[in-house]
N, C-alpha and C. Protein backbone atom coordinates (compact mmCIF):
# COMPACT_ATOMS: atom_id res chain seq x y z
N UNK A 1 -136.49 -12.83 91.85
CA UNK A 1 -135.62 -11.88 91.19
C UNK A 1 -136.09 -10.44 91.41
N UNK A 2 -137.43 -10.39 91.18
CA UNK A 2 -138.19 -8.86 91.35
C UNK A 2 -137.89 -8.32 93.01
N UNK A 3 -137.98 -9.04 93.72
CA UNK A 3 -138.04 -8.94 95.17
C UNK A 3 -136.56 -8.96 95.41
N UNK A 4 -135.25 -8.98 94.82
CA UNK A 4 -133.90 -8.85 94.94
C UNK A 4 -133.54 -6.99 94.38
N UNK A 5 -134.43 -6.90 93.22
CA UNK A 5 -134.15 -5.52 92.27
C UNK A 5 -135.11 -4.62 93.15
N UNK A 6 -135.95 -4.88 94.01
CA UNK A 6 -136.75 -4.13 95.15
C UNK A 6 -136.01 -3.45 96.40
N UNK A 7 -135.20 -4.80 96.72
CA UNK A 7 -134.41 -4.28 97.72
C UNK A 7 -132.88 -3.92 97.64
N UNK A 8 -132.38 -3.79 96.54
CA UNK A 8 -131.24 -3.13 96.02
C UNK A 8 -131.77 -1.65 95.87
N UNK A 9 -132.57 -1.52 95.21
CA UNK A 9 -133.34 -0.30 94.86
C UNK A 9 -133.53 0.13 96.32
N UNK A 10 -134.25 0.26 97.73
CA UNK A 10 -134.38 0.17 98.84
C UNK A 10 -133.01 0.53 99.48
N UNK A 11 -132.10 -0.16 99.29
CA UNK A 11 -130.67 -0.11 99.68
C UNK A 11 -129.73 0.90 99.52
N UNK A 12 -129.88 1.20 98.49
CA UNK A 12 -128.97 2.58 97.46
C UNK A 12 -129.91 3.23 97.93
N UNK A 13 -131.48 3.75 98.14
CA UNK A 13 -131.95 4.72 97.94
C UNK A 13 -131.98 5.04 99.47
N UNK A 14 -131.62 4.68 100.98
CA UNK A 14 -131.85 4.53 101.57
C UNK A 14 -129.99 5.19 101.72
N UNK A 15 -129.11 4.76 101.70
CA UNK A 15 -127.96 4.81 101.65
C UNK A 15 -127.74 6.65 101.02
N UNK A 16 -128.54 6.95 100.02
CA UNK A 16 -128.29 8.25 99.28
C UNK A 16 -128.67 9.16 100.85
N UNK A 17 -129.60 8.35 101.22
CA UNK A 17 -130.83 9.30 102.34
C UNK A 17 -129.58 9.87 103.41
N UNK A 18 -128.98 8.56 103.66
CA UNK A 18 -127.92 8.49 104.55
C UNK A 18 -126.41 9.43 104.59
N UNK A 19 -126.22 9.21 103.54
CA UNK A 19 -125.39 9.92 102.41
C UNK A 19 -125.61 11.25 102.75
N UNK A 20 -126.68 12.28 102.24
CA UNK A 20 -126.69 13.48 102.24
C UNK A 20 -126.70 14.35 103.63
N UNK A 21 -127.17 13.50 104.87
CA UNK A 21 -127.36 13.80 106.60
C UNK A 21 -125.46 13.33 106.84
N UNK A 22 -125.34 13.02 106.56
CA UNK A 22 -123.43 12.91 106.56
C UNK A 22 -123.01 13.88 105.91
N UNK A 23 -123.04 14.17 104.63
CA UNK A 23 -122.14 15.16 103.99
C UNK A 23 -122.51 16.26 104.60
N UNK A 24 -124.05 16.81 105.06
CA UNK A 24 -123.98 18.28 105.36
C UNK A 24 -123.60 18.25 106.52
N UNK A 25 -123.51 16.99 107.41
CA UNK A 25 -123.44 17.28 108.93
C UNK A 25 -121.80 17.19 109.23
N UNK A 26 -121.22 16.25 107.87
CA UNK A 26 -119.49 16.72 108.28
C UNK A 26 -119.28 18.48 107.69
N UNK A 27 -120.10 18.76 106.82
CA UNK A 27 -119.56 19.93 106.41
C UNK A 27 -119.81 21.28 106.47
N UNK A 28 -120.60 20.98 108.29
CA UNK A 28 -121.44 22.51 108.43
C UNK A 28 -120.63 23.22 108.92
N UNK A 29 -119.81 22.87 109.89
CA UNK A 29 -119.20 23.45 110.66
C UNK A 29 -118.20 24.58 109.75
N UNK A 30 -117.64 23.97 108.88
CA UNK A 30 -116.51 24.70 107.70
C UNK A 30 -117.46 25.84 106.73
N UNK A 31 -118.86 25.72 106.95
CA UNK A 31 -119.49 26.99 106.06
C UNK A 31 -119.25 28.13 106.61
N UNK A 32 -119.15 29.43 105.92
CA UNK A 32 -119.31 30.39 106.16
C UNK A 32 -120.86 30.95 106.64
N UNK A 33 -120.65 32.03 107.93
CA UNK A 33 -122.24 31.88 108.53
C UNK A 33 -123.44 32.38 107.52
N UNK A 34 -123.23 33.04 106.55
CA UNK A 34 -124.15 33.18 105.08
C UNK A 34 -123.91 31.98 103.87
N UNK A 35 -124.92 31.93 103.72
CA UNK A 35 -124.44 30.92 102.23
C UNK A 35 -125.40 30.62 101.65
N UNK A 36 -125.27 30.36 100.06
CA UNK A 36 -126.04 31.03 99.17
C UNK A 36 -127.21 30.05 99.04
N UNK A 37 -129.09 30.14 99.28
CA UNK A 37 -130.25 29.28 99.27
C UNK A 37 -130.60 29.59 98.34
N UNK A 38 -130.51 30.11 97.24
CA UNK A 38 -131.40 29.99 95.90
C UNK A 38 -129.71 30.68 94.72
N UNK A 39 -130.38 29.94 93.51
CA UNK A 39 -129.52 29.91 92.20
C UNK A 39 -131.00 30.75 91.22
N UNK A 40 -130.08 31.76 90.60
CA UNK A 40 -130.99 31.89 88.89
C UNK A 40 -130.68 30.73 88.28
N UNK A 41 -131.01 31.01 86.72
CA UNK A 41 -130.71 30.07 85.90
C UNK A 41 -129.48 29.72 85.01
N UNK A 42 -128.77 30.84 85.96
CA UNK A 42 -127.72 30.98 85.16
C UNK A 42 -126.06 29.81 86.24
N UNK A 43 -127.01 29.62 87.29
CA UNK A 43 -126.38 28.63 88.42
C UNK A 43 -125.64 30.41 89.36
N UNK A 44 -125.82 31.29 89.00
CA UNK A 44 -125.38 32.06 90.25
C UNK A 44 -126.58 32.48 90.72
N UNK A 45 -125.89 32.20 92.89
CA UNK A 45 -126.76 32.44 93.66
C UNK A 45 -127.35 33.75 93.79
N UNK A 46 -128.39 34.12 94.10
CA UNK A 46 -129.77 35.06 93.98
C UNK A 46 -130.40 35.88 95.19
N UNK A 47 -130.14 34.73 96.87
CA UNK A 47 -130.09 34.80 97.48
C UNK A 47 -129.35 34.30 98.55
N UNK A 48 -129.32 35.02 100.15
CA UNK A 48 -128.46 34.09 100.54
C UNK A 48 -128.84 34.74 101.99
N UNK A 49 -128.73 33.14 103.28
CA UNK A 49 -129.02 32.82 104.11
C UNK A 49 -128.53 32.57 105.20
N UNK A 50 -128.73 32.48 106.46
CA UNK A 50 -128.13 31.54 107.27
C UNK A 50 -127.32 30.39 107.09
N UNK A 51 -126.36 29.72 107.61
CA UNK A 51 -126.09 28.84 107.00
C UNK A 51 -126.68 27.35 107.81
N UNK A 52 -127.65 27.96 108.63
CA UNK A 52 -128.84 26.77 109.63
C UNK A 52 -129.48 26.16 108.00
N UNK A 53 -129.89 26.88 107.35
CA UNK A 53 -130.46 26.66 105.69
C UNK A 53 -130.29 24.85 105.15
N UNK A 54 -128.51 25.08 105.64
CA UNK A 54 -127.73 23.52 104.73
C UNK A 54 -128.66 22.64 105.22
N UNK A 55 -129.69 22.24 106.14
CA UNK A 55 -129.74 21.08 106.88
C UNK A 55 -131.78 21.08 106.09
N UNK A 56 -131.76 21.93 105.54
CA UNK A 56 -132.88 22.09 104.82
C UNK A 56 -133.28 20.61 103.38
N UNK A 57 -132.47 21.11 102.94
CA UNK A 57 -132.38 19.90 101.76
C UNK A 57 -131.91 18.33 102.43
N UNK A 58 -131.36 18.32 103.48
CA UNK A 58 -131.55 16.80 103.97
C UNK A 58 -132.95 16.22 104.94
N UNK A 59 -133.81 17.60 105.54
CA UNK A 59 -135.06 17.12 105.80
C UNK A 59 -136.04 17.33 105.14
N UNK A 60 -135.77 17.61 103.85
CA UNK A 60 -136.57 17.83 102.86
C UNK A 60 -136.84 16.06 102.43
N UNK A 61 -135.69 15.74 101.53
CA UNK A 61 -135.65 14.33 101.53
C UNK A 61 -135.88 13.46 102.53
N UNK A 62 -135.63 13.63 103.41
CA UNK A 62 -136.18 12.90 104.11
C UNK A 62 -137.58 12.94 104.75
N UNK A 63 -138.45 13.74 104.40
CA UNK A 63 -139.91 13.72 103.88
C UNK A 63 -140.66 13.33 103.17
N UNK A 64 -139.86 13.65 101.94
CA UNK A 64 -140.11 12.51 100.52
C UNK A 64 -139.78 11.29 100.53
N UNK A 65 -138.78 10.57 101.58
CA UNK A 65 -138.52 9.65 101.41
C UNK A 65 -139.72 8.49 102.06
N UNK A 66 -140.16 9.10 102.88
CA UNK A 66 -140.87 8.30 104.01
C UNK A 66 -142.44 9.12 103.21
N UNK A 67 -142.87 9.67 102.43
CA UNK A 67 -143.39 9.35 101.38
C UNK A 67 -143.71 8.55 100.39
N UNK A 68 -142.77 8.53 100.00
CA UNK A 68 -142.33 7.21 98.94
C UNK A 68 -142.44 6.13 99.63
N UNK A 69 -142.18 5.51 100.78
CA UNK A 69 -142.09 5.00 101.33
C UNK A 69 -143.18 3.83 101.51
N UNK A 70 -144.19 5.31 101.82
CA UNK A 70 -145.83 4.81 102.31
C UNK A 70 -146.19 5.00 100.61
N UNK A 71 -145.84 4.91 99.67
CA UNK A 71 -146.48 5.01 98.79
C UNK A 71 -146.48 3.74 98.01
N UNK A 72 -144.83 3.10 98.19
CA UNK A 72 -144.82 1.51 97.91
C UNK A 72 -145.07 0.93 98.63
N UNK A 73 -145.26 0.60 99.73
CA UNK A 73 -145.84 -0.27 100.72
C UNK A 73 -147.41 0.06 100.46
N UNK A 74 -147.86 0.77 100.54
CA UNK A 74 -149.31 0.89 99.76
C UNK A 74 -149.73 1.11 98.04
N UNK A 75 -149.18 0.37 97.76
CA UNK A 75 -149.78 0.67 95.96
C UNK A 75 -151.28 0.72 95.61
N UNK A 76 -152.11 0.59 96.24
CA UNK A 76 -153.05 0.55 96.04
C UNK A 76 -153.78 1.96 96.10
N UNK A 77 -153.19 3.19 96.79
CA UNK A 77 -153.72 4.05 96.73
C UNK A 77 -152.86 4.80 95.60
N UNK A 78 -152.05 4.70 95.00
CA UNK A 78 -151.33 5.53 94.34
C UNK A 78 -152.52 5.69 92.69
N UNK A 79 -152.08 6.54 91.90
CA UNK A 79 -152.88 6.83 90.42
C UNK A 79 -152.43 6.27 89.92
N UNK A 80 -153.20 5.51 89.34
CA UNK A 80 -152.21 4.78 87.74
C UNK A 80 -153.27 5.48 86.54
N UNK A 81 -152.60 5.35 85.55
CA UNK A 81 -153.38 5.79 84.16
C UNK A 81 -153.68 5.11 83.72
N UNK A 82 -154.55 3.48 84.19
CA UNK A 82 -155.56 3.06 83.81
C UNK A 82 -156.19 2.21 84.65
N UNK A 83 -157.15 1.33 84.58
CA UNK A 83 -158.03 0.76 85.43
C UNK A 83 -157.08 -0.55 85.79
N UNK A 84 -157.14 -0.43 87.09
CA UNK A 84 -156.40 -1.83 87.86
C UNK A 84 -157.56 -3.21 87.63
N UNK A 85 -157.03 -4.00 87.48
CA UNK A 85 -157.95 -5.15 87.35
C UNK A 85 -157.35 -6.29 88.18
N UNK A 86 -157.88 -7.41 88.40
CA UNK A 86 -157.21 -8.95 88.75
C UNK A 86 -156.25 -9.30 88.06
N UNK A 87 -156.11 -8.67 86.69
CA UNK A 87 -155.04 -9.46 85.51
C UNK A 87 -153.72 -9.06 85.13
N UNK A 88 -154.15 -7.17 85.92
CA UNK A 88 -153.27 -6.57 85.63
C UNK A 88 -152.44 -6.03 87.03
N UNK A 89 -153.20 -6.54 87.97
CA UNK A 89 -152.72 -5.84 88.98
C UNK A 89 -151.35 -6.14 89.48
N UNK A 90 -150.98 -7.04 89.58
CA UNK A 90 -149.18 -7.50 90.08
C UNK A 90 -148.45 -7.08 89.15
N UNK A 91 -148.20 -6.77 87.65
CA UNK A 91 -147.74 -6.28 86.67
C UNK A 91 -147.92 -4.97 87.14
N UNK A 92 -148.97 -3.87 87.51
CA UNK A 92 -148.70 -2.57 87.24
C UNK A 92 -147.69 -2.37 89.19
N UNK A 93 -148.64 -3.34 89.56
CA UNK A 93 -147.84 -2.62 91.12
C UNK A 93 -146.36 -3.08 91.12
N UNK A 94 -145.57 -3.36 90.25
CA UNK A 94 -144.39 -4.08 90.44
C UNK A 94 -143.94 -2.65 89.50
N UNK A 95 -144.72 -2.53 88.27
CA UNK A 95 -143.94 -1.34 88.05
C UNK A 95 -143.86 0.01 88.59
N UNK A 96 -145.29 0.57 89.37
CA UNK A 96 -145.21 1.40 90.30
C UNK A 96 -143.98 1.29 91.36
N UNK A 97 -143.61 0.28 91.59
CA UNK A 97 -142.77 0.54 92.79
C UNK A 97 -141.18 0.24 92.10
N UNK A 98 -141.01 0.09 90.90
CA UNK A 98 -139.62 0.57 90.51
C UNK A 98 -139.32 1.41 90.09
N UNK A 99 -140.54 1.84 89.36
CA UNK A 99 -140.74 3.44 89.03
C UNK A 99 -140.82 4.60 90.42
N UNK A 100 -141.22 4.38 91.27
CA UNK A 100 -141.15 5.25 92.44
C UNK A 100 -139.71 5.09 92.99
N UNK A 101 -138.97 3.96 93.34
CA UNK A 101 -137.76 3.45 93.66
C UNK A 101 -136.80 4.38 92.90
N UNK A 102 -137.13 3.97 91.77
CA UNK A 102 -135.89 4.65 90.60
C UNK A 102 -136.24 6.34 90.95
N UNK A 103 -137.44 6.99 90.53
CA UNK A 103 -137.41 8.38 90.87
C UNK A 103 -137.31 8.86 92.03
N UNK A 104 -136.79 8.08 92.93
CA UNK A 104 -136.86 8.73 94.41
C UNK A 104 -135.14 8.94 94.17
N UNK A 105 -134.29 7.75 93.58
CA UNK A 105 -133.30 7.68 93.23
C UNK A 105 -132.74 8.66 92.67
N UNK A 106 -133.45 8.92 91.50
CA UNK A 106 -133.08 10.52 90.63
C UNK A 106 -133.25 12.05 91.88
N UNK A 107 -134.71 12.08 92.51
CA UNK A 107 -134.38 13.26 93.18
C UNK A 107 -133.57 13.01 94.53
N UNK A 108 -132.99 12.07 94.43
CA UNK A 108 -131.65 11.80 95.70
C UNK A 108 -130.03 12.46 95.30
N UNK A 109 -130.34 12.13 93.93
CA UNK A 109 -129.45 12.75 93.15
C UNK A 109 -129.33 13.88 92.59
N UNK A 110 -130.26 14.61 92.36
CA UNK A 110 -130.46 15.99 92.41
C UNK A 110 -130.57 16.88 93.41
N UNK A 111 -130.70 16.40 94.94
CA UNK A 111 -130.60 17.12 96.30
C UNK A 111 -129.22 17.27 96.60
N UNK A 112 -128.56 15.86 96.47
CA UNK A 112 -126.54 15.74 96.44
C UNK A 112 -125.99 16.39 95.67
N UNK A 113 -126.77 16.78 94.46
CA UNK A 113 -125.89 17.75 94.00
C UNK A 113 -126.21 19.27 94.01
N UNK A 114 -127.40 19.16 94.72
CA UNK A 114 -127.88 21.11 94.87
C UNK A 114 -127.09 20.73 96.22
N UNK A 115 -126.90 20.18 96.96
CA UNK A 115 -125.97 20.37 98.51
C UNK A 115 -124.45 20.60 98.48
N UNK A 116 -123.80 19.96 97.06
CA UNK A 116 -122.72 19.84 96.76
C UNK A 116 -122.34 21.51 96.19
N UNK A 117 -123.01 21.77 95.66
CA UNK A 117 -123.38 22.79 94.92
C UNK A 117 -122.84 24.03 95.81
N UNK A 118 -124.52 24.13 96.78
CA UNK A 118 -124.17 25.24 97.46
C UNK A 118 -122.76 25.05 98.54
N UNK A 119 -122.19 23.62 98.69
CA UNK A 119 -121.09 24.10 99.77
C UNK A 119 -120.06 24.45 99.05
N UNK A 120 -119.98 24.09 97.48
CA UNK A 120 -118.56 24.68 96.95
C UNK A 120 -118.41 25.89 96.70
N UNK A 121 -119.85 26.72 96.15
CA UNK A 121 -120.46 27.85 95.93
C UNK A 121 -120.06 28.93 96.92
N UNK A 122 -120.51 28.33 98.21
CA UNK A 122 -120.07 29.25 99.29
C UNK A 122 -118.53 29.72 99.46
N UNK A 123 -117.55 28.54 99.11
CA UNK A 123 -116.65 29.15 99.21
C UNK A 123 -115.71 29.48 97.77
N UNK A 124 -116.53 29.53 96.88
CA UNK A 124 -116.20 30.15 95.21
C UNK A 124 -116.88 30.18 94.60
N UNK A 125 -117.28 31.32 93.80
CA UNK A 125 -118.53 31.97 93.13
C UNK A 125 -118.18 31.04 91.96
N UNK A 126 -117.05 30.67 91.25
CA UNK A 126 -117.10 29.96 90.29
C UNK A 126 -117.57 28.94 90.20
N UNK A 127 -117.55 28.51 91.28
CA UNK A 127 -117.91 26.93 91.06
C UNK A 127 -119.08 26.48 90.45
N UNK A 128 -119.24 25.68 89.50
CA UNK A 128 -120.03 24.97 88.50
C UNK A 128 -120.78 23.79 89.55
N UNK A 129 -121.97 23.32 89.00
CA UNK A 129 -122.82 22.10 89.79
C UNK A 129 -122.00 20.87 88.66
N UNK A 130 -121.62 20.02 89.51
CA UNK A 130 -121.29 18.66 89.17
C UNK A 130 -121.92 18.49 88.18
N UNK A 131 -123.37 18.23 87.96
CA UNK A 131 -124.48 17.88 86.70
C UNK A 131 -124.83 18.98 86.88
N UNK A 132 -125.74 19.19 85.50
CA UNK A 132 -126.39 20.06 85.24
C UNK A 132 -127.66 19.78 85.15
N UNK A 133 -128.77 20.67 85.81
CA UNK A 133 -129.83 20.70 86.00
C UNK A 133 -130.75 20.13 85.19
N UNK A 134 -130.70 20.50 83.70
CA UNK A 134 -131.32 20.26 82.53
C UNK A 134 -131.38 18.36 82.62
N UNK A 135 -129.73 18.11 82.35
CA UNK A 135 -129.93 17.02 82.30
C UNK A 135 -130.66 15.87 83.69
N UNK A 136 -130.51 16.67 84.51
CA UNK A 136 -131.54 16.09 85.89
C UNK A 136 -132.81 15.65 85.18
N UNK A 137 -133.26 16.84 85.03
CA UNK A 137 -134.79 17.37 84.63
C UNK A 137 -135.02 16.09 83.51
N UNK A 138 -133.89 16.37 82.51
CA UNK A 138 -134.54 15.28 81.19
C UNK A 138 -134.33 13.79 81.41
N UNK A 139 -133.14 13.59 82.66
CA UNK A 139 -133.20 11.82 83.12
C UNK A 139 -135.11 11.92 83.46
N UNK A 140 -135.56 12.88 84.19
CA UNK A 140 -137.01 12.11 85.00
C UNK A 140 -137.75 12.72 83.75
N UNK A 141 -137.83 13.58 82.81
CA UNK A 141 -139.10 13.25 81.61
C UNK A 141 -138.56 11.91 80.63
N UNK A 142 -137.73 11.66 80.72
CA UNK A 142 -136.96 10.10 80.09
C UNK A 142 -137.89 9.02 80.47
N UNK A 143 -137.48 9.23 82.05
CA UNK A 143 -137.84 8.03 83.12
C UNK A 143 -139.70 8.19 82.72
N UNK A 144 -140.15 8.98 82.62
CA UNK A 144 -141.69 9.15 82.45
C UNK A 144 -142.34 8.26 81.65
N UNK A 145 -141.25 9.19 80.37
CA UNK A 145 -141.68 7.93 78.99
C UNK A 145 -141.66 6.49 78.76
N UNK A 146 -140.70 6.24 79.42
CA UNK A 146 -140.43 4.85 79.67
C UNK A 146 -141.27 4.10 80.74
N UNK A 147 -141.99 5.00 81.52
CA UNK A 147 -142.63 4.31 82.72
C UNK A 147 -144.06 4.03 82.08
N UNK A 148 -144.44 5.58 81.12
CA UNK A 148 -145.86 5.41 80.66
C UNK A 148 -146.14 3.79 79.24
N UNK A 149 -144.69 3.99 79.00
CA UNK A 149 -144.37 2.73 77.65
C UNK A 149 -144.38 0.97 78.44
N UNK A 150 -143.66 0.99 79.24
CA UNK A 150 -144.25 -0.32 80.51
C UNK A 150 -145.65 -0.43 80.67
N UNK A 151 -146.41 0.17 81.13
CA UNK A 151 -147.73 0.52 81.63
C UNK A 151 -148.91 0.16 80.87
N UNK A 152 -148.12 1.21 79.40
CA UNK A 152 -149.26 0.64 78.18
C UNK A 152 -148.62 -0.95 77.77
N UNK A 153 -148.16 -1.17 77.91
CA UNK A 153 -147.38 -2.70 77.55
C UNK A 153 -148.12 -3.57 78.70
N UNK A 154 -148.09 -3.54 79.43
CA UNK A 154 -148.55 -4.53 80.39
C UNK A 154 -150.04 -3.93 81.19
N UNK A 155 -151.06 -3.44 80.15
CA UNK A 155 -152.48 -3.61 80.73
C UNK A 155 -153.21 -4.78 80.73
C-alpha cells in the first residue's frame, strides 16, 4: 500500500514538473518582451525583466526536483530530529519520503502559481494570484506540524 501512495506521490509530482515546462513554453511566445520578476507584498510587481526570465521558475524546480529526488532515494543522509535506530528506522524513512513527496508537491504549487501569476500580470496590472501566498506559506508550516507530530509518534 505504502509503495502505491509513493508512487502516486512520484506521479503527480513529476507531472506538476511537467506541467509548468509546458505552460511557460506554450506561453512565451504571447509575453510581452518586459515582464514583471519580482512582486512587493502587496502582489504588485517591483521589478521587471526580460521576458527570457519566464523559463527561470521552471529550471528552478527542476533543480529542486532532482534534489528531492536524491534525497528520497537516499534517506539516510537526510536530518531527522531524532536518533535513527533498527526499530525506528522504516517508520521514520517512510515518513521522510511522504513528507518530502508532499512538500515538493506544495512548492510545485506555489511555482504554478507565481508563473500563472506573472503571465496574467504582464498583460493586466490587476490581476490577482489564483492563491494567495499566505495561505501557501501556512499549508507548509501546517505540513511541518503534522510531520514533526508523526515523527514524535513513531520513535
Amino acid at each position: 500500500m505504502e509503495s502505491i501512495l509513493l508512487l502516486l506521490f512520484d506521479i503527480i509530482n513529476f507531472g506538476l514538473l511537467a506541467f509548468l515546462w509546458w505552460f511557460s513554453i506554450k506561453n512565451y511566445k504571447t509575453l510581452p518582451e518586459t515582464i514583471p520578476i519580482h512582486f512587493d507584498f502587496d502582489g504588485k510587481a517591483d521589478n521587471f525583466g526580460s521576458k527570457k526570465y519566464y523559463y527561470l521558475m521552471p529550471a528552478v524546480l527542476t533543480v529542486i526536483y532532482f534534489l528531492f529526488v536524491f534525497l528520497v532515494r537516499s534517506p539516510e543522509l537526510a536530518n531527522y530530529p531524532l536518533q535513527i535506530t533498527e526499530e525506528n528506522e522504516n517508520a521514520q524513512f517512510l515518513i521522510m519520503g511522504i513528507f518530502m513527496r508532499w512538500l515538493f508537491l506544495l512548492i510545485s504549487m506555489i511555482f504554478l502559481n507565481s508563473q500563472d501569476y506573472v503571465f496574467r500580470y504582464s498583460f493586466n496590472d490587476n490581476a490577482k494570484p489564483r492563491i494567495a501566498f499566505s495561505t501557501m506559506l501556512f499549508s507548509i508550516i501546517g505540513s511541518l506540524i503534522v510531520l514533526f507530530t508523526f515523527v514524535g509518534l513513531f520513535k
